[in-house]
PDB file of N, CA and C in Angstrom:
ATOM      1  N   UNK A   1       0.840  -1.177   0.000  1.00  0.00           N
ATOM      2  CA  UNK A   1       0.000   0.000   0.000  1.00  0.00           C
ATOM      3  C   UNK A   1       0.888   1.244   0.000  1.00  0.00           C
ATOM      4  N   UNK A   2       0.768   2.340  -0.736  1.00  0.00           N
ATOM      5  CA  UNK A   2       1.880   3.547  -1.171  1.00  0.00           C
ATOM      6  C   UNK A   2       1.643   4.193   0.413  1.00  0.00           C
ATOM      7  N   UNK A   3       2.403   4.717   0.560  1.00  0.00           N
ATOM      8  CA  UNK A   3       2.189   5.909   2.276  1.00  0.00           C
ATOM      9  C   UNK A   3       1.824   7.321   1.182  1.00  0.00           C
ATOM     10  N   UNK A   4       0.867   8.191   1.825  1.00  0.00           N
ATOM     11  CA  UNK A   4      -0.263   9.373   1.436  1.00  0.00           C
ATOM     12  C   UNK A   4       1.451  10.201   0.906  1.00  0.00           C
ATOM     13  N   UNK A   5       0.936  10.886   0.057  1.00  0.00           N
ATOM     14  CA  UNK A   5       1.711  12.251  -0.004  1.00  0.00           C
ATOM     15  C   UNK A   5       2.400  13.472   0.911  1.00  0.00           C
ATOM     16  N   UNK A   6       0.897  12.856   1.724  1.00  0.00           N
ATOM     17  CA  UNK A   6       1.328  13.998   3.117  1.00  0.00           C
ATOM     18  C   UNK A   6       2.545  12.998   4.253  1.00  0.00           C
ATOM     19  N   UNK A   7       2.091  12.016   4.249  1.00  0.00           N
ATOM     20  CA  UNK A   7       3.210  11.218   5.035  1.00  0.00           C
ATOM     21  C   UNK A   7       4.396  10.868   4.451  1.00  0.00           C
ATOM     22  N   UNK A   8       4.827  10.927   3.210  1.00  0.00           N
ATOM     23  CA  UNK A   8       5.947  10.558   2.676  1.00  0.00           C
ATOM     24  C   UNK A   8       7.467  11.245   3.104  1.00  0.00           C
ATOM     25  N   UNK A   9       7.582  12.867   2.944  1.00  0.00           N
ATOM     26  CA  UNK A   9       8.461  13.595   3.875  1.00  0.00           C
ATOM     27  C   UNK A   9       9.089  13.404   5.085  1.00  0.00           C
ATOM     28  N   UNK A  10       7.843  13.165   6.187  1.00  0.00           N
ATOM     29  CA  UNK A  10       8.140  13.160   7.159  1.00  0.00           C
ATOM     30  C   UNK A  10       8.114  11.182   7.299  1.00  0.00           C
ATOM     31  N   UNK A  11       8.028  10.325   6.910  1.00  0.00           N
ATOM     32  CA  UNK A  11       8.656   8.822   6.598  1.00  0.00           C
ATOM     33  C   UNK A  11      10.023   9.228   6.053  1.00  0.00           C
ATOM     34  N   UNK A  12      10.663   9.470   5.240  1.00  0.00           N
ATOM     35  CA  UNK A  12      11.815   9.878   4.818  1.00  0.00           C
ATOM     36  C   UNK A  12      12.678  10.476   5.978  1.00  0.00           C
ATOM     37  N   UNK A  13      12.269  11.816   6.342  1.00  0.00           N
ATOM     38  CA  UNK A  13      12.616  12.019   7.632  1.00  0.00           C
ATOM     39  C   UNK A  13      13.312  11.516   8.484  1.00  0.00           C
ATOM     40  N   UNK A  14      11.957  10.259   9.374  1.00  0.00           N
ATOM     41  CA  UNK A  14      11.925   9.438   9.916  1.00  0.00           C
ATOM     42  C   UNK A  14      13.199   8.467   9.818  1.00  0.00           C
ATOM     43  N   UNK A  15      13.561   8.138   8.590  1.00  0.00           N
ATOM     44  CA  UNK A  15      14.153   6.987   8.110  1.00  0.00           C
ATOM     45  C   UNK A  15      15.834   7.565   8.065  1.00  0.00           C
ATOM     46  N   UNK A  16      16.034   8.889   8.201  1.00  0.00           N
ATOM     47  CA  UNK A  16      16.970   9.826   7.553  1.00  0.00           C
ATOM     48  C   UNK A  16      17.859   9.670   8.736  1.00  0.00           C
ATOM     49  N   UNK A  17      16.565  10.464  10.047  1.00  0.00           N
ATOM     50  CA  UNK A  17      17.343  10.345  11.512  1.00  0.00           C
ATOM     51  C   UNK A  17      17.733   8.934  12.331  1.00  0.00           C
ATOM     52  N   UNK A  18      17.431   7.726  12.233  1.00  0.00           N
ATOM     53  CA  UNK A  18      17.654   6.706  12.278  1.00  0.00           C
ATOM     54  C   UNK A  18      18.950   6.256  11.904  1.00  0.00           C
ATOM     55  N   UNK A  19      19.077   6.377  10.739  1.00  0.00           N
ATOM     56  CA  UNK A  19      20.005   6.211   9.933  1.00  0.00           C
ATOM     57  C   UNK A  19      21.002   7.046  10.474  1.00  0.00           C
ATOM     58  N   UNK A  20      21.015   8.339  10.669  1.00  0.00           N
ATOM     59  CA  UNK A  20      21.678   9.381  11.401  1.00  0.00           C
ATOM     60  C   UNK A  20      22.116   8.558  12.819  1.00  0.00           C
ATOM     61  N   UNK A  21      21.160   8.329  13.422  1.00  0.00           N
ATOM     62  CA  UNK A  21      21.810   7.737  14.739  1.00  0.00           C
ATOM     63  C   UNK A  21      22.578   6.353  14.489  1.00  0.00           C
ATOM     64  N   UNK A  22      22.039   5.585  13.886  1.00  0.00           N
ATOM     65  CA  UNK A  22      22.827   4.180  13.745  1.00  0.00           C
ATOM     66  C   UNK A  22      24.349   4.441  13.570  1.00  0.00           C
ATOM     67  N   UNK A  23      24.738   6.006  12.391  1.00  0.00           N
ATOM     68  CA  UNK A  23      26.025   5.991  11.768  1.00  0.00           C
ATOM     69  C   UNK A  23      26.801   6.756  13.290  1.00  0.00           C
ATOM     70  N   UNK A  24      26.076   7.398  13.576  1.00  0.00           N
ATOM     71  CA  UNK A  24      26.736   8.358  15.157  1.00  0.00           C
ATOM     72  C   UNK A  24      27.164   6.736  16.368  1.00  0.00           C
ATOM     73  N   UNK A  25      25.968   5.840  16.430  1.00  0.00           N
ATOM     74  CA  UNK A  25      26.673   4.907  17.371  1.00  0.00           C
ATOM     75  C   UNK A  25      27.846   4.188  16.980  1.00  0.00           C
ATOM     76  N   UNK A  26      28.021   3.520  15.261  1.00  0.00           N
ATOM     77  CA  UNK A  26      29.233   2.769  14.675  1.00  0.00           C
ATOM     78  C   UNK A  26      30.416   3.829  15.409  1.00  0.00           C
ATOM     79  N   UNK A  27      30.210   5.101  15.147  1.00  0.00           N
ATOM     80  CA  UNK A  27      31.604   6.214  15.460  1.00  0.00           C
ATOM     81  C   UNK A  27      31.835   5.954  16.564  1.00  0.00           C
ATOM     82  N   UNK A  28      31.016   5.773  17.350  1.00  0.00           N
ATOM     83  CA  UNK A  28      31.242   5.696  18.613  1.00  0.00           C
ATOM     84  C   UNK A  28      31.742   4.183  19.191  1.00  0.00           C
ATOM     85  N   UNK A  29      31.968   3.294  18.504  1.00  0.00           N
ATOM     86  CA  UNK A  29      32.469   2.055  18.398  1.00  0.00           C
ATOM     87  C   UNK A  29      31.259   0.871  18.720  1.00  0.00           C
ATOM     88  N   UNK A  30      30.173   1.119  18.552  1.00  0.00           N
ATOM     89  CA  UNK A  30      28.813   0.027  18.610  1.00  0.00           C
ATOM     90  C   UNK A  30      28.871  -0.654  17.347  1.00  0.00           C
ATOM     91  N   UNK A  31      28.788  -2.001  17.795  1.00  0.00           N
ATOM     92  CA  UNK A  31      28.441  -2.957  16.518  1.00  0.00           C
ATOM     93  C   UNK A  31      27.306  -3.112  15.457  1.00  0.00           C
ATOM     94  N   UNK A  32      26.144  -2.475  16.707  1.00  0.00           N
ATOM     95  CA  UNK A  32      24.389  -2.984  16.610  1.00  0.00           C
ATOM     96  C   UNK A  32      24.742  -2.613  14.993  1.00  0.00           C
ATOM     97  N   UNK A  33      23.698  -3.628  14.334  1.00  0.00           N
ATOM     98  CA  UNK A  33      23.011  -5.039  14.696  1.00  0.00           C
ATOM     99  C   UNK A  33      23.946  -6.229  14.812  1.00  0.00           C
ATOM    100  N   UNK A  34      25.339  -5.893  14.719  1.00  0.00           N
ATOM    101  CA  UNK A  34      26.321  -7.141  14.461  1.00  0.00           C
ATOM    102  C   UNK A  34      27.092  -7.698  16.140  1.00  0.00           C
ATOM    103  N   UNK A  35      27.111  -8.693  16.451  1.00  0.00           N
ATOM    104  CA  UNK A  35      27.782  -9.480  17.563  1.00  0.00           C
ATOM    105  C   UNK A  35      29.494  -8.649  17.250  1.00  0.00           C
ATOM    106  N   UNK A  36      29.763  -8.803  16.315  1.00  0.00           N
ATOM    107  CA  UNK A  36      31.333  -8.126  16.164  1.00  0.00           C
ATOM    108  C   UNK A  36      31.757  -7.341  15.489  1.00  0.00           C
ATOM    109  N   UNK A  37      32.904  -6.491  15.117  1.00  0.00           N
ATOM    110  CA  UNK A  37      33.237  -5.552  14.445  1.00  0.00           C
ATOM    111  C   UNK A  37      33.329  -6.037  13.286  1.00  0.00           C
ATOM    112  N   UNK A  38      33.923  -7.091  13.278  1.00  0.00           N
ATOM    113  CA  UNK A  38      34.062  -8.430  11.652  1.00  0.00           C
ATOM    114  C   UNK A  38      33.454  -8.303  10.674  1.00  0.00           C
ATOM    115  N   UNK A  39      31.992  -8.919  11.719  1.00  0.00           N
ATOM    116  CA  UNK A  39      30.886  -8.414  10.931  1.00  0.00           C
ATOM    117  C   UNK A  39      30.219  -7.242  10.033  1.00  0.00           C
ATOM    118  N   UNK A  40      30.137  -6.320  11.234  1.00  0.00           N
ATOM    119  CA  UNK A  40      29.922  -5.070  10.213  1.00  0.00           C
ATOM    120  C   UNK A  40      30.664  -4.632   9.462  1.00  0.00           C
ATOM    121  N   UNK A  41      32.070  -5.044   9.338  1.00  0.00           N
ATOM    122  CA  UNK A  41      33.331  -4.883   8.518  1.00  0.00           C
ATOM    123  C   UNK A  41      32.597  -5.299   7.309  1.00  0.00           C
ATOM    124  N   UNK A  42      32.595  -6.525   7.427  1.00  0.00           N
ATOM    125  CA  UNK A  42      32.225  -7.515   6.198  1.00  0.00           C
ATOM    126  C   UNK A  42      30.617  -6.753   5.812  1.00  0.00           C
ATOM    127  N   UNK A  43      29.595  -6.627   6.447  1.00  0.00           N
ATOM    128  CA  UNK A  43      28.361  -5.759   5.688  1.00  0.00           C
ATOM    129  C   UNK A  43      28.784  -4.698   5.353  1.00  0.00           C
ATOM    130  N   UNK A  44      29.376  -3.824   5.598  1.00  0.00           N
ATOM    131  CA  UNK A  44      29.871  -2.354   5.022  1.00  0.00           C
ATOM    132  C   UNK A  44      30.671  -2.590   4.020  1.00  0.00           C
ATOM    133  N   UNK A  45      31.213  -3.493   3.773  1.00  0.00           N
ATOM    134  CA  UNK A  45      32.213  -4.135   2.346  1.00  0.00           C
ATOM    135  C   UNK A  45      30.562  -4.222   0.931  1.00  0.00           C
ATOM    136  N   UNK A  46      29.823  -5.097   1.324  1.00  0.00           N
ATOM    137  CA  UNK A  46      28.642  -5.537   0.920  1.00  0.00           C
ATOM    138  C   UNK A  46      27.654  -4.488   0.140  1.00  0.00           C
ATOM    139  N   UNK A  47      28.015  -3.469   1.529  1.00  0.00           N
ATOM    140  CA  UNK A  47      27.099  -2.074   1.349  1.00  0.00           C
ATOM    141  C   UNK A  47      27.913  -1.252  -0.094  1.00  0.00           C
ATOM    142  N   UNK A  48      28.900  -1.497  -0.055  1.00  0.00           N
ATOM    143  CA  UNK A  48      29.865  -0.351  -0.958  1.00  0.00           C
ATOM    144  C   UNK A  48      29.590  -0.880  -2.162  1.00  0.00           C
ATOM    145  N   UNK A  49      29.485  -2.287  -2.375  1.00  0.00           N
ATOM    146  CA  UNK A  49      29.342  -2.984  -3.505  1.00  0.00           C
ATOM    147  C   UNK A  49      28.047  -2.763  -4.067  1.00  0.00           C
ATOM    148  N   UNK A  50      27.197  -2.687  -3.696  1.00  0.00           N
ATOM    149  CA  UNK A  50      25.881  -2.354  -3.668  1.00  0.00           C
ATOM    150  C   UNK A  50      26.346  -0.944  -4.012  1.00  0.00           C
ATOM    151  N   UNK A  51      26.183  -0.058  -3.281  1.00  0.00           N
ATOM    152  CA  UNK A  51      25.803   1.641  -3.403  1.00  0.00           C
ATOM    153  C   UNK A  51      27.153   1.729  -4.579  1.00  0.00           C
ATOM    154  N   UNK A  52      27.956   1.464  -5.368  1.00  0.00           N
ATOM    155  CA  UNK A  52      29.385   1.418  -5.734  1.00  0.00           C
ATOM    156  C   UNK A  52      27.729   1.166  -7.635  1.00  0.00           C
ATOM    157  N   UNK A  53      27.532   0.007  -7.523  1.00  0.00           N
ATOM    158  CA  UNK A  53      26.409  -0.204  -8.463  1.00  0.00           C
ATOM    159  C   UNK A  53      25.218   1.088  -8.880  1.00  0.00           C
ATOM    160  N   UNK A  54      24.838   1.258  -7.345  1.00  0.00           N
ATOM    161  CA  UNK A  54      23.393   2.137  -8.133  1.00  0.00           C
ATOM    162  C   UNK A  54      23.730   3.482  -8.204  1.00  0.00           C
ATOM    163  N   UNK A  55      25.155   3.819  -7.423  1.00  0.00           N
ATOM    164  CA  UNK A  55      25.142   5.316  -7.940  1.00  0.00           C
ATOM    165  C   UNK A  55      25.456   5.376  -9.209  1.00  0.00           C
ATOM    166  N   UNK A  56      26.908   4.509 -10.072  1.00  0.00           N
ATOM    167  CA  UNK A  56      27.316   4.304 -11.060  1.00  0.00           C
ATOM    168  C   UNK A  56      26.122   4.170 -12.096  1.00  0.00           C
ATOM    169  N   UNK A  57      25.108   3.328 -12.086  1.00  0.00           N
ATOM    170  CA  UNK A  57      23.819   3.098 -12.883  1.00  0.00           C
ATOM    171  C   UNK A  57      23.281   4.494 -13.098  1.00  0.00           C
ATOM    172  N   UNK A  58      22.794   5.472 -11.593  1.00  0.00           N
ATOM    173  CA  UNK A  58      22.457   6.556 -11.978  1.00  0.00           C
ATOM    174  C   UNK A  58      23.170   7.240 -12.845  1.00  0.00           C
ATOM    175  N   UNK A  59      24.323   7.254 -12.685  1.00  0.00           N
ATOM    176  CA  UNK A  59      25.545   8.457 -13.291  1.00  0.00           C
ATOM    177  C   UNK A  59      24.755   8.071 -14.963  1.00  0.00           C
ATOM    178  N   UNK A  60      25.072   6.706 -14.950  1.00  0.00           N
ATOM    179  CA  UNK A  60      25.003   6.197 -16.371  1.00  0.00           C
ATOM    180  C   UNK A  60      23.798   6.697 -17.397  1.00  0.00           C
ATOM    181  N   UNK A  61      22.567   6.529 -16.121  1.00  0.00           N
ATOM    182  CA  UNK A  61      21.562   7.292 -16.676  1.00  0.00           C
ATOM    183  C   UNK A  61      21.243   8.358 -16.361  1.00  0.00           C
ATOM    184  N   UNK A  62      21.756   9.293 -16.006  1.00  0.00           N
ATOM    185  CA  UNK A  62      21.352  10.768 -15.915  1.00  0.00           C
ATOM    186  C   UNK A  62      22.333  11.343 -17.142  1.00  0.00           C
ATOM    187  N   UNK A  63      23.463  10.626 -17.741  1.00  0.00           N
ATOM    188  CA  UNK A  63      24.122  11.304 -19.014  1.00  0.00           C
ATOM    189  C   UNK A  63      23.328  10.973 -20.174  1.00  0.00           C
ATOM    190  N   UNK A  64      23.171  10.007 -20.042  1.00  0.00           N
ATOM    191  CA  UNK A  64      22.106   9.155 -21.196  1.00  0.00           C
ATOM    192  C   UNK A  64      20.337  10.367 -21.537  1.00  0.00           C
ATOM    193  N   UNK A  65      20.639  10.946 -20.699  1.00  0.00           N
ATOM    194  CA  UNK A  65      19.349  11.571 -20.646  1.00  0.00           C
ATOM    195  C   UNK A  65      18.017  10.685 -20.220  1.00  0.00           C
ATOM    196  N   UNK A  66      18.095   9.766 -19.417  1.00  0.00           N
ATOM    197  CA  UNK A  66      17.534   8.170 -19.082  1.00  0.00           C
ATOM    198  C   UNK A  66      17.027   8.373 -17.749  1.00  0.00           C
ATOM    199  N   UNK A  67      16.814   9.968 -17.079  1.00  0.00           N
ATOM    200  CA  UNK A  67      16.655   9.240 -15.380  1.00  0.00           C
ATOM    201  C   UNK A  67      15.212   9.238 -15.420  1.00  0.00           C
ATOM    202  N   UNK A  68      14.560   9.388 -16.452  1.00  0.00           N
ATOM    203  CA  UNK A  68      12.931   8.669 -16.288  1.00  0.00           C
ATOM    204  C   UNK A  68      12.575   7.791 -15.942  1.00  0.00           C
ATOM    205  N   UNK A  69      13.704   6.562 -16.762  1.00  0.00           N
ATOM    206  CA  UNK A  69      13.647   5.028 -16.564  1.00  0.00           C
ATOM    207  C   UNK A  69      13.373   4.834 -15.152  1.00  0.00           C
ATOM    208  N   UNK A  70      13.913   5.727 -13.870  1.00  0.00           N
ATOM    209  CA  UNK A  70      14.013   5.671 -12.638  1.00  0.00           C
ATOM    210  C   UNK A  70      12.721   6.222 -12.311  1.00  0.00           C
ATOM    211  N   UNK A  71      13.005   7.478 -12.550  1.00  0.00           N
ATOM    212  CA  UNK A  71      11.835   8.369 -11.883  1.00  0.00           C
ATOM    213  C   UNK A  71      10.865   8.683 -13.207  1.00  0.00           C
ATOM    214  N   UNK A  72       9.788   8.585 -13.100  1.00  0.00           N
ATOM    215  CA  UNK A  72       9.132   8.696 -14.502  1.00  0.00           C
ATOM    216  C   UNK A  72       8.836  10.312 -14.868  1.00  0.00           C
ATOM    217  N   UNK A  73       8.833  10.950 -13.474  1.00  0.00           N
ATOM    218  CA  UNK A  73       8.541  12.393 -13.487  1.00  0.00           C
ATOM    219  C   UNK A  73       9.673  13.599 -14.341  1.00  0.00           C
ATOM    220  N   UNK A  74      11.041  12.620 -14.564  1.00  0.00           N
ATOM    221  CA  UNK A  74      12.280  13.206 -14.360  1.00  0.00           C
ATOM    222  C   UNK A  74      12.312  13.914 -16.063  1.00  0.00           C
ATOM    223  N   UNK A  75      11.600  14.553 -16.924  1.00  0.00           N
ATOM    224  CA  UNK A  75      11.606  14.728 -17.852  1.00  0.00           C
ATOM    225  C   UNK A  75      11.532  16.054 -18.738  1.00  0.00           C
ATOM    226  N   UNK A  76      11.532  16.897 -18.356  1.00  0.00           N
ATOM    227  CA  UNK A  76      11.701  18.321 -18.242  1.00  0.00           C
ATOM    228  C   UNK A  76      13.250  18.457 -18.936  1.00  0.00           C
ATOM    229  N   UNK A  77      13.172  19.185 -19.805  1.00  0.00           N
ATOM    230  CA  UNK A  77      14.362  19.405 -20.291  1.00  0.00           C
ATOM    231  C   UNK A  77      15.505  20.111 -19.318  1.00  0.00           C
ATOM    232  N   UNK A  78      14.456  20.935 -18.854  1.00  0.00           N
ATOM    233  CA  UNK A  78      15.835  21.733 -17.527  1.00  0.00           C
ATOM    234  C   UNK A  78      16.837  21.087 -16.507  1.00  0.00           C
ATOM    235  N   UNK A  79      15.510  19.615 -15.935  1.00  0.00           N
ATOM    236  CA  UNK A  79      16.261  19.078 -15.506  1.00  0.00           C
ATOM    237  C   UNK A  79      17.189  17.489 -16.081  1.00  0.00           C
ATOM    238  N   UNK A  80      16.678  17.483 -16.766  1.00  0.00           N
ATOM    239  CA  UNK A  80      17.930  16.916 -18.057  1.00  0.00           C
ATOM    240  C   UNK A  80      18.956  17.712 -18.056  1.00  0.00           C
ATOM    241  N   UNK A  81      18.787  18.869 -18.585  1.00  0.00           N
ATOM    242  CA  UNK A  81      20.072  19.809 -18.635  1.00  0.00           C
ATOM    243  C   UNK A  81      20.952  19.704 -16.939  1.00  0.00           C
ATOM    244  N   UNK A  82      20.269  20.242 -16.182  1.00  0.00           N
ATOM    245  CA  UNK A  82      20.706  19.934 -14.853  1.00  0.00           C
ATOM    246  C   UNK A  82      21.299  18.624 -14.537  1.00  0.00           C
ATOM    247  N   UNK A  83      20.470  17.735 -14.981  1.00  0.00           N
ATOM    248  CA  UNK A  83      20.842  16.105 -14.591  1.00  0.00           C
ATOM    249  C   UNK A  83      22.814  15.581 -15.185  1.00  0.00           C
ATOM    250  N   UNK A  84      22.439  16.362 -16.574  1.00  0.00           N
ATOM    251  CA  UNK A  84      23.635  16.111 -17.131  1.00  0.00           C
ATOM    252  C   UNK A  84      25.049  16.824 -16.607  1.00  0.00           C
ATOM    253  N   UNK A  85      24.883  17.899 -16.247  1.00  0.00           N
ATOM    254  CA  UNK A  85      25.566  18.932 -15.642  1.00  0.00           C
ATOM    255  C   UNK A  85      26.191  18.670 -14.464  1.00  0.00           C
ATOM    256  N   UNK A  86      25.381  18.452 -13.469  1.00  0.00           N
ATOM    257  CA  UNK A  86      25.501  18.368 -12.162  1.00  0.00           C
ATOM    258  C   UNK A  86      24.837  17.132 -11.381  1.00  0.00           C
ATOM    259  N   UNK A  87      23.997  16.765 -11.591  1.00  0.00           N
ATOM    260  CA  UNK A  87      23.285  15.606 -11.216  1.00  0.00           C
ATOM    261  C   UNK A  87      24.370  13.933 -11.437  1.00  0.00           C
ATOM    262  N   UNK A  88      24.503  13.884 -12.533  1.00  0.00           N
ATOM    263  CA  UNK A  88      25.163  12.804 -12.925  1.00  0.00           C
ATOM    264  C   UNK A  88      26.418  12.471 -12.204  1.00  0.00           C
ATOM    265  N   UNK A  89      27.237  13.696 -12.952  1.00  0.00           N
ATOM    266  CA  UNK A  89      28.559  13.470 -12.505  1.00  0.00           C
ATOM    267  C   UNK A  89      28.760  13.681 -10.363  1.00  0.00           C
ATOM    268  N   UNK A  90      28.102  14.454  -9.911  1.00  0.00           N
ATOM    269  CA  UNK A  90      28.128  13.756  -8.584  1.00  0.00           C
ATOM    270  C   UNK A  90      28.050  12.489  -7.870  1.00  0.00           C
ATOM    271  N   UNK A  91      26.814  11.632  -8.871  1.00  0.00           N
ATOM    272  CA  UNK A  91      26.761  10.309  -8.693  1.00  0.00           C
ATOM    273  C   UNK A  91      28.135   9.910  -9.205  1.00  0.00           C
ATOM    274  N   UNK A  92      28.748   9.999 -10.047  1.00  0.00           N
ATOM    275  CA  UNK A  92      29.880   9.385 -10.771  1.00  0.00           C
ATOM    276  C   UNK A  92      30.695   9.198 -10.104  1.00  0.00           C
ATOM    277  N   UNK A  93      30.542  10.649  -8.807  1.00  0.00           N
ATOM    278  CA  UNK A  93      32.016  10.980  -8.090  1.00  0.00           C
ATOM    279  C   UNK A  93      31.708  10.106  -7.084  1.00  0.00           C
ATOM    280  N   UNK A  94      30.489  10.143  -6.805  1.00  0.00           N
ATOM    281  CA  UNK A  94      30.152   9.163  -4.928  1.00  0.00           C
ATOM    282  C   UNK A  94      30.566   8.221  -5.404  1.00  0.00           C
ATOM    283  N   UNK A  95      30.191   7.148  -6.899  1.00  0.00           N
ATOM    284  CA  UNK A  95      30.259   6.002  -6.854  1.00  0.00           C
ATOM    285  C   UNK A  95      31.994   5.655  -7.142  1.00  0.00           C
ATOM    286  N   UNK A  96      32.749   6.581  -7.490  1.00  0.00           N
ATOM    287  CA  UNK A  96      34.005   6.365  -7.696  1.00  0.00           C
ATOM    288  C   UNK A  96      34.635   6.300  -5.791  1.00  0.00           C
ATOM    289  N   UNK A  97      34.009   7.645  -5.668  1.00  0.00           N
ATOM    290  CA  UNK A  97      34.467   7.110  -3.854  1.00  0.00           C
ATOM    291  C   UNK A  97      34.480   6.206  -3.411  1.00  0.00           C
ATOM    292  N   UNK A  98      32.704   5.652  -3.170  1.00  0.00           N
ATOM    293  CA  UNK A  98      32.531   4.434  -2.796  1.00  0.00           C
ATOM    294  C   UNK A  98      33.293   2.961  -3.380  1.00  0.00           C
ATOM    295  N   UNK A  99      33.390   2.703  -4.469  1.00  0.00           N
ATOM    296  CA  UNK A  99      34.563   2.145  -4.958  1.00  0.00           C
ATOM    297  C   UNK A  99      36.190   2.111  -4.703  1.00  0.00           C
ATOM    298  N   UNK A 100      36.833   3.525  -4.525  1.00  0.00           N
ATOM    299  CA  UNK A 100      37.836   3.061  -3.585  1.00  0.00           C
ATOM    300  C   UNK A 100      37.861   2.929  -2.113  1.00  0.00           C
ATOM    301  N   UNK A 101      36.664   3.282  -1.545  1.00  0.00           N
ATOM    302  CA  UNK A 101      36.881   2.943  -0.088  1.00  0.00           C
ATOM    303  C   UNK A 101      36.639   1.675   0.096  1.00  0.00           C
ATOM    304  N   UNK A 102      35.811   0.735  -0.780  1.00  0.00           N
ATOM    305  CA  UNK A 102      36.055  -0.610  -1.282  1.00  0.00           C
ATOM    306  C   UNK A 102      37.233  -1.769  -0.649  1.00  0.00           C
ATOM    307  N   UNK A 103      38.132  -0.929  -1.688  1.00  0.00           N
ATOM    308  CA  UNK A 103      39.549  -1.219  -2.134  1.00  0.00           C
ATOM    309  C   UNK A 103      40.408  -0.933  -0.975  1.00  0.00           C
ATOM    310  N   UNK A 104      40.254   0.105   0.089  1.00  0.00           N
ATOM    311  CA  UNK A 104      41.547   0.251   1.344  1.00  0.00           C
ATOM    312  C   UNK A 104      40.995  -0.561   2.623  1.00  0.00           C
TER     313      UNK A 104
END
């Protein structure tokens, strides 16, 4: 079932600060959800490989002039122009990050 329009923001939100706290406890040397550091070693390897994929995909399609395929709304020439400009190549850059932090 989709969540209302009006709840979607503040779900995002929701999901944003969570996320916010989970990354503040790892700093702070907490495992949660993992029994050991190993572990989350090894899921954060997992994670990069993953996010290393869909930013790269975006990059791929926001040059392509393609980020409809994603978002169907995304079609406006301006933000095409934008997408290509600035949109893309940021993804390009996260996913190149994420890729060497991979690697060390």
């Amino acid at each position: 079932m989709p969540v209302p329009a009006s709840l979607a923001p503040l779900s995002a939100e929701g999901a944003l600060l969570a996320l916010s706290g989970l990354h503040l406890a790892w700093g702070f040397g907490a495992t949660t959800p993992f029994p050991r550091v190993e572990d989350l070693s090894d899921a954060r390897q997992s994670g990069l490989v993953a996010l290393t994929g869909i930013l790269g995909a975006r990059a791929a399609l926001g040059f392509a002039g393609r980020t409809d395929v994603l978002v169907p709304v995304s079609t406006s020439d301006r933000f095409r122009r934008n997408d290509r400009r600035v949109f893309a190549p940021l993804c390009l850059a996260l996913a190149a990050g994420a890729a060497s932090a991979r690697r060390s």
